[in-house]
Protein backbone atom coordinates (compact mmCIF):
# COMPACT_ATOMS: atom_id res chain seq x y z
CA UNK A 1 -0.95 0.71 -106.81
CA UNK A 2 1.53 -1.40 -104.92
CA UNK A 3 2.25 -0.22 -101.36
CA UNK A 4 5.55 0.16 -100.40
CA UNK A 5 7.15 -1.51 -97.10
CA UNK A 6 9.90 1.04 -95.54
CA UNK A 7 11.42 -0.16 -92.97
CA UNK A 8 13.57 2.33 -90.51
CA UNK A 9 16.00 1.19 -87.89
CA UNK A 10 16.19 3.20 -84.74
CA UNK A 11 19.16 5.58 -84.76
CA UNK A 12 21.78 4.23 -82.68
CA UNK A 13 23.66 6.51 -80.17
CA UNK A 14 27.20 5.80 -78.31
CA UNK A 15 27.80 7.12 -75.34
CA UNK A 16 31.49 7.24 -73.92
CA UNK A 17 32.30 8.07 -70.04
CA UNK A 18 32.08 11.70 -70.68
CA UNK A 19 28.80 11.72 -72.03
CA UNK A 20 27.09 9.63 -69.03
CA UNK A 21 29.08 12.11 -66.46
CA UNK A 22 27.55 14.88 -67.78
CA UNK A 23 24.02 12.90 -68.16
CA UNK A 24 24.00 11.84 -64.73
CA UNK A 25 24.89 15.45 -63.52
CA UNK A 26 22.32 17.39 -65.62
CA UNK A 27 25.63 19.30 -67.21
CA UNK A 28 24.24 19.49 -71.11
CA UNK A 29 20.75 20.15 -72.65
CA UNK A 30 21.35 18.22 -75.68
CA UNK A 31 22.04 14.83 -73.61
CA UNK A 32 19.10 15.58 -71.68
CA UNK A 33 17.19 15.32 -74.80
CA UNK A 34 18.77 12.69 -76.19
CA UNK A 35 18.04 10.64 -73.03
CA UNK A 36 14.18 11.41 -72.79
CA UNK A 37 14.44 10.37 -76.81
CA UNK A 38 16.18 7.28 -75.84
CA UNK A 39 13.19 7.11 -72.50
CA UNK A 40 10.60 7.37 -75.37
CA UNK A 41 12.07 4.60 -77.99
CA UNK A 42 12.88 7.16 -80.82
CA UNK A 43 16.62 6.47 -80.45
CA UNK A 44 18.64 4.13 -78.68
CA UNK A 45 21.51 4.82 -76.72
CA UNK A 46 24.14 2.42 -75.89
CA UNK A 47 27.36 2.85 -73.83
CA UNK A 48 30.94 2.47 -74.51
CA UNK A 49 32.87 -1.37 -72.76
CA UNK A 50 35.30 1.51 -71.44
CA UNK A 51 32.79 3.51 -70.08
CA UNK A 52 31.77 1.04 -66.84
CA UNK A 53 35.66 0.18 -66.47
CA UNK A 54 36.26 3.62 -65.91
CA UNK A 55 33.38 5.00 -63.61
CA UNK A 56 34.21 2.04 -61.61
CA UNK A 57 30.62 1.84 -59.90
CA UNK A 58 27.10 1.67 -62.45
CA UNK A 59 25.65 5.17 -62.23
CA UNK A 60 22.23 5.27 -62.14
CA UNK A 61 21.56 6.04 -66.10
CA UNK A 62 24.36 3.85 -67.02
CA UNK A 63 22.86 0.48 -66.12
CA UNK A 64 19.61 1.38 -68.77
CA UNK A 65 22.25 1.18 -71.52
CA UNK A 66 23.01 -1.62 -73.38
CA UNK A 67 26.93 -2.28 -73.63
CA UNK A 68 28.52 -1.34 -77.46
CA UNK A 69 30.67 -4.71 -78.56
CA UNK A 70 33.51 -2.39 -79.21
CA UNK A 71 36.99 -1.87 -80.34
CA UNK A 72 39.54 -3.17 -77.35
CA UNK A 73 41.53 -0.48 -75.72
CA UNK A 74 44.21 -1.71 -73.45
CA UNK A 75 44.28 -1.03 -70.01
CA UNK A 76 40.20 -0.43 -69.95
CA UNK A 77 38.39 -2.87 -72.09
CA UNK A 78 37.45 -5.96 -70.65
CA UNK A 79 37.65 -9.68 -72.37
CA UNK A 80 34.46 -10.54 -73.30
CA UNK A 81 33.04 -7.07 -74.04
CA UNK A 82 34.85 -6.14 -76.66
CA UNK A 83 36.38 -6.78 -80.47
CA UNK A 84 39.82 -7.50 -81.05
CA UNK A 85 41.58 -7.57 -84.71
């Protein structure tokens, strides 16, 4: 019998400025678990281009996430970080 090769990607999580407020302040359950799943490599979690531009300093969570090459939004995305059509 042939063996079959699955191959899964790691589910993929965006987090916008709300979400890492609420991380970094212990606020909601479900982020808390989301974060120790991220902590454990069962999910990653990355973080919105807007998200640094408006927190204005890296909070301490923030900095583990990678940066989502997003949509633009004008007035908080930043050239470089994000997609324009």
């Amino acid at each position: 019998m042939d063996k079959i090769l699955t191959i899964v990607k790691k589910p993929i999580i965006t987090f916008d400025t709300n979400s890492i407020i609420d991380l970094n302040r212990n606020n909601d359950n479900d982020l808390q678990q989301l974060y120790k799943w991220h902590k454990s490599g069962h999910i990653e979690i990355v973080k919105t281009d807007v998200a640094d531009t408006e927190l204005q300093t890296s909070s301490s969570k923030s900095v583990e996430f990678t940066e989502d090459m997003g949509d633009g939004v004008i007035g908080h995305s930043r050239i470089g970080h994000m997609k324009v059509g």
